[in-house]
C-alpha atoms as a PDB file:
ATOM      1  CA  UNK A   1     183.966  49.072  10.636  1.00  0.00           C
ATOM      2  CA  UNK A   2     180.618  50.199  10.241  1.00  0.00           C
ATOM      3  CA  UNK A   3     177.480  48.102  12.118  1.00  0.00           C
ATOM      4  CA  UNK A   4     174.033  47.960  10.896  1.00  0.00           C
ATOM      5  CA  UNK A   5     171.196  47.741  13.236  1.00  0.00           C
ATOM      6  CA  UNK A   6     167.840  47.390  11.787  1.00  0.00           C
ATOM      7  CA  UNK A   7     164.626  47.839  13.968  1.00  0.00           C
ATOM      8  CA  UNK A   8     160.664  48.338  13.509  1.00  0.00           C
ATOM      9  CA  UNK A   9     159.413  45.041  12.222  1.00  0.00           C
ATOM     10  CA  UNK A  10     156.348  43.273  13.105  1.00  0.00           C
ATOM     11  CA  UNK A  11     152.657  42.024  12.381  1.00  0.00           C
ATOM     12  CA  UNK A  12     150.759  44.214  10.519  1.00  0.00           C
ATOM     13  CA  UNK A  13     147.358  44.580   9.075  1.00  0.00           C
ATOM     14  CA  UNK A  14     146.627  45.302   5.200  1.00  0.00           C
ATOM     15  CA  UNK A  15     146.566  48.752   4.920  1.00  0.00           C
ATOM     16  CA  UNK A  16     148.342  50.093   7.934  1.00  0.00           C
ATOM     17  CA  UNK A  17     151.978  52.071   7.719  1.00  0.00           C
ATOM     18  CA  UNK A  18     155.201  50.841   9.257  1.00  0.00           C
ATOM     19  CA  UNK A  19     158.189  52.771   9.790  1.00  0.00           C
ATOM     20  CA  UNK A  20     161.658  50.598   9.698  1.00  0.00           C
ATOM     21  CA  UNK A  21     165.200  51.319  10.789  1.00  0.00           C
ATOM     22  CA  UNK A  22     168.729  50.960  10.781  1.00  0.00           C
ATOM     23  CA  UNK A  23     170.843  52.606  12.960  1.00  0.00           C
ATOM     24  CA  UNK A  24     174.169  52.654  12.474  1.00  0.00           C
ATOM     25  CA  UNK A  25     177.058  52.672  14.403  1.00  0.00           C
ATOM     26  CA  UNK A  26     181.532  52.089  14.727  1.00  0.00           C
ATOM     27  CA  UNK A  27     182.937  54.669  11.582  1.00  0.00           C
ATOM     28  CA  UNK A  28     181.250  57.672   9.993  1.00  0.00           C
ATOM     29  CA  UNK A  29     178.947  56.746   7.313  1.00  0.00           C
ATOM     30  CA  UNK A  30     179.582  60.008   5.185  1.00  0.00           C
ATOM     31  CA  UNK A  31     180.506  57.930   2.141  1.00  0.00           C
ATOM     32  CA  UNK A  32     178.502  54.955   2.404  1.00  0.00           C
ATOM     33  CA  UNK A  33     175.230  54.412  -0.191  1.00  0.00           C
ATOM     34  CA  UNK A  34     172.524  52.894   2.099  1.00  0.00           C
ATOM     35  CA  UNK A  35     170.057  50.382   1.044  1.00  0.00           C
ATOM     36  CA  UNK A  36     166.839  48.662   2.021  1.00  0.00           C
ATOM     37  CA  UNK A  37     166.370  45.254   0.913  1.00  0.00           C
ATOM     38  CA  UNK A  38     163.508  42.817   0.765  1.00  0.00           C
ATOM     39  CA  UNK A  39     163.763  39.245   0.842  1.00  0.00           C
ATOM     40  CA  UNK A  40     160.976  36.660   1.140  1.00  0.00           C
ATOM     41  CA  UNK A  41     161.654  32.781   1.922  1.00  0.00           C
ATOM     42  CA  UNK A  42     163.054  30.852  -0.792  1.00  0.00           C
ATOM     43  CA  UNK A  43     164.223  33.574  -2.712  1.00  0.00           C
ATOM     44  CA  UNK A  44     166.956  36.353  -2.971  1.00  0.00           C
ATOM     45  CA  UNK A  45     166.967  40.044  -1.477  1.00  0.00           C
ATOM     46  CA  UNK A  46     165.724  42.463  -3.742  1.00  0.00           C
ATOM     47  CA  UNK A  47     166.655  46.086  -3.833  1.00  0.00           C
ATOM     48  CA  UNK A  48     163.940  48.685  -2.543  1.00  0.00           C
ATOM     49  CA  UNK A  49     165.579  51.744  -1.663  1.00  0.00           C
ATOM     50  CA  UNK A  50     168.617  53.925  -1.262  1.00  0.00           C
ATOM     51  CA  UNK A  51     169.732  56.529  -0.804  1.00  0.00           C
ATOM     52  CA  UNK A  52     173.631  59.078  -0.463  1.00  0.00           C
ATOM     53  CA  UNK A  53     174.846  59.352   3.630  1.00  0.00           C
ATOM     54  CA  UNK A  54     175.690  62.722   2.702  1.00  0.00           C
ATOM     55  CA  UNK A  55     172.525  63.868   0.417  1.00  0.00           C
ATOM     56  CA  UNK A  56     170.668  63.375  -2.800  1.00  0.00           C
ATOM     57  CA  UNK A  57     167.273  62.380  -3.836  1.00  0.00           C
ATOM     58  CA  UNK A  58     166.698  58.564  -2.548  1.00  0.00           C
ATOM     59  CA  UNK A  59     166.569  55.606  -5.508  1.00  0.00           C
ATOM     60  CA  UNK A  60     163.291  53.409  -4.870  1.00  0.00           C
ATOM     61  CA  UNK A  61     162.663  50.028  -7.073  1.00  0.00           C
ATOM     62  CA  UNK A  62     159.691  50.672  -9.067  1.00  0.00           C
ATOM     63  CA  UNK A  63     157.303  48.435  -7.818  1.00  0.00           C
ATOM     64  CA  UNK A  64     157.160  50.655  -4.440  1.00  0.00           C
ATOM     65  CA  UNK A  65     157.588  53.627  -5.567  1.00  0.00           C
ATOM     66  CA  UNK A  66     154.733  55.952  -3.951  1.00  0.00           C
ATOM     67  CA  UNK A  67     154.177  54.026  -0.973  1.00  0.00           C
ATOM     68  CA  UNK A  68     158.209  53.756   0.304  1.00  0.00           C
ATOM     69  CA  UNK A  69     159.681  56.997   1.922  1.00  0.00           C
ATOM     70  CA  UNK A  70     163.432  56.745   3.320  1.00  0.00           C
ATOM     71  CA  UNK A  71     165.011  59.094   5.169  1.00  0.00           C
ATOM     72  CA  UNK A  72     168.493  60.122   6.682  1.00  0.00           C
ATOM     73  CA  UNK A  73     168.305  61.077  10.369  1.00  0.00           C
ATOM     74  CA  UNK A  74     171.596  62.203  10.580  1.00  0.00           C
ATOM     75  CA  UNK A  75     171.342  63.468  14.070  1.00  0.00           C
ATOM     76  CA  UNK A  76     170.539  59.877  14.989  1.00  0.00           C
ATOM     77  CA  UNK A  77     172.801  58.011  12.667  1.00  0.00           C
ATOM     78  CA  UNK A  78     170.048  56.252  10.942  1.00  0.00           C
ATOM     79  CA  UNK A  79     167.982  55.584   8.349  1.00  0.00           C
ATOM     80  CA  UNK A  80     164.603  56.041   8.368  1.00  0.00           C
ATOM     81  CA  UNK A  81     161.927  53.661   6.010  1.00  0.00           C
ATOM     82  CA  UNK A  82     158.250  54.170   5.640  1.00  0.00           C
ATOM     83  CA  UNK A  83     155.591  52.112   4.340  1.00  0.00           C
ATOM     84  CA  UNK A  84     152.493  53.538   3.594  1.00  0.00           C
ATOM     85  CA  UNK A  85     149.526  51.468   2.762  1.00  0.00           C
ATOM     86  CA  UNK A  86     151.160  47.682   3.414  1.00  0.00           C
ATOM     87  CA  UNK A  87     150.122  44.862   1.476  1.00  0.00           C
ATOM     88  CA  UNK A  88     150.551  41.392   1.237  1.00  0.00           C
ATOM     89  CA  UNK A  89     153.196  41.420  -1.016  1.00  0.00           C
ATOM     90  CA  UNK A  90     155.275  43.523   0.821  1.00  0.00           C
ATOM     91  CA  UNK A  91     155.904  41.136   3.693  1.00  0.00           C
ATOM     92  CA  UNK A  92     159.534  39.255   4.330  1.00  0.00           C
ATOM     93  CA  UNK A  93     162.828  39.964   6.483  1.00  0.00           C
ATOM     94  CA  UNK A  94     163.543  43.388   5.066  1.00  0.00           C
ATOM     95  CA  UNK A  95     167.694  43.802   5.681  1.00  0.00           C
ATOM     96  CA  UNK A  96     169.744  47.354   5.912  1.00  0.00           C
ATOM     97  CA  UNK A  97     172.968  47.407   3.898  1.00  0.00           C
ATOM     98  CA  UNK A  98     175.650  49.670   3.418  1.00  0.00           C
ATOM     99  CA  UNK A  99     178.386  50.098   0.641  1.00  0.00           C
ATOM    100  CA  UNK A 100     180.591  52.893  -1.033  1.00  0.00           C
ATOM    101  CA  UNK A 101     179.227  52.619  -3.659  1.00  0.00           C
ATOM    102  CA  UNK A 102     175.971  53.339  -5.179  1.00  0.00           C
ATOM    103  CA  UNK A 103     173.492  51.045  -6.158  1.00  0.00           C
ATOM    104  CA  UNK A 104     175.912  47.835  -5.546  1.00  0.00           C
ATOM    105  CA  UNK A 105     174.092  44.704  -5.551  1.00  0.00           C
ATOM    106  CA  UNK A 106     176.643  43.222  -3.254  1.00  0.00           C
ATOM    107  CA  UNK A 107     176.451  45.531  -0.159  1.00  0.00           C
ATOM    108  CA  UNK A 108     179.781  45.076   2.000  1.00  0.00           C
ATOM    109  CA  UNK A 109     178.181  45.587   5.241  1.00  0.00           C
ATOM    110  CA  UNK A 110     174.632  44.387   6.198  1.00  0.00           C
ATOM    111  CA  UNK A 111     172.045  44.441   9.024  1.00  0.00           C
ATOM    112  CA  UNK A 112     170.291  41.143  11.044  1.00  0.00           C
ATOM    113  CA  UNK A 113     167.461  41.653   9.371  1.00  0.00           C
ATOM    114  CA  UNK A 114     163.782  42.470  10.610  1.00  0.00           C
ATOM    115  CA  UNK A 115     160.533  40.539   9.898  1.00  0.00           C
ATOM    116  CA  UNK A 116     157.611  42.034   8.214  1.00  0.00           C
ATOM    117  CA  UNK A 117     154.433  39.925   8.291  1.00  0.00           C
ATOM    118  CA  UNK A 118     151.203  41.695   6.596  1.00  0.00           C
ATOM    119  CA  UNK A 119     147.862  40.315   7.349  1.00  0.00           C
ATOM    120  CA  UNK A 120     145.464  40.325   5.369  1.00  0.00           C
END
């Protein structure tokens, strides 16, 4: 079984870049789809990102397209996710998942969870 670790959260100011991970660890991840999701309180977790294990351009929601950046480390077993240019809106508990298959909107396996606060 695979384990999702996600890491990088905190307060940050308007403007600023964050960089977010998940780490993964237990069985080889060469044919899982990983994802970055956003949720913010009261509501659901919405897609942002994704991208192959084992290669391919990454898939990015539109509304953060341009300013969202993942990455494989594959050396590290993780997943790298940038944030350029942070605003407001992009705050909430932003969660790594992990499925076989692309673009599911019911990941199998899934991170803690790590908070993202933006000030303004």
């Amino acid at each position: 079984q695979v384990q999702l670790v996600e890491s990088g959260g905190g307060l940050v100011q308007a403007g600023d870049s964050l960089r977010l991970s998940c780490t993964a660890s237990g069985r080889t991840l060469d044919y899982y789809y990983i994802m970055w999701f956003r949720q913010v309180p009261g509501k659901g977790r919405d897609f942002v990102a994704g991208i192959k294990w084992k290669g391919g351009s990454p898939d990015y929601a539109g509304s953060v397209k341009g300013r969202f950046t993942i990455a494989r480390d594959q050396a590290d077993n993780t997943v790298n996710h940038n944030i350029t240019n942070l605003k407001q809106e992009d705050a909430g508990t932003y969660y790594c998942a992990g499925d076989p298959h692309v673009g599911s909107s019911v990941p199998r396996i899934w991170g803690q969870g790590t908070l993202v606060t933006v000030k303004a």
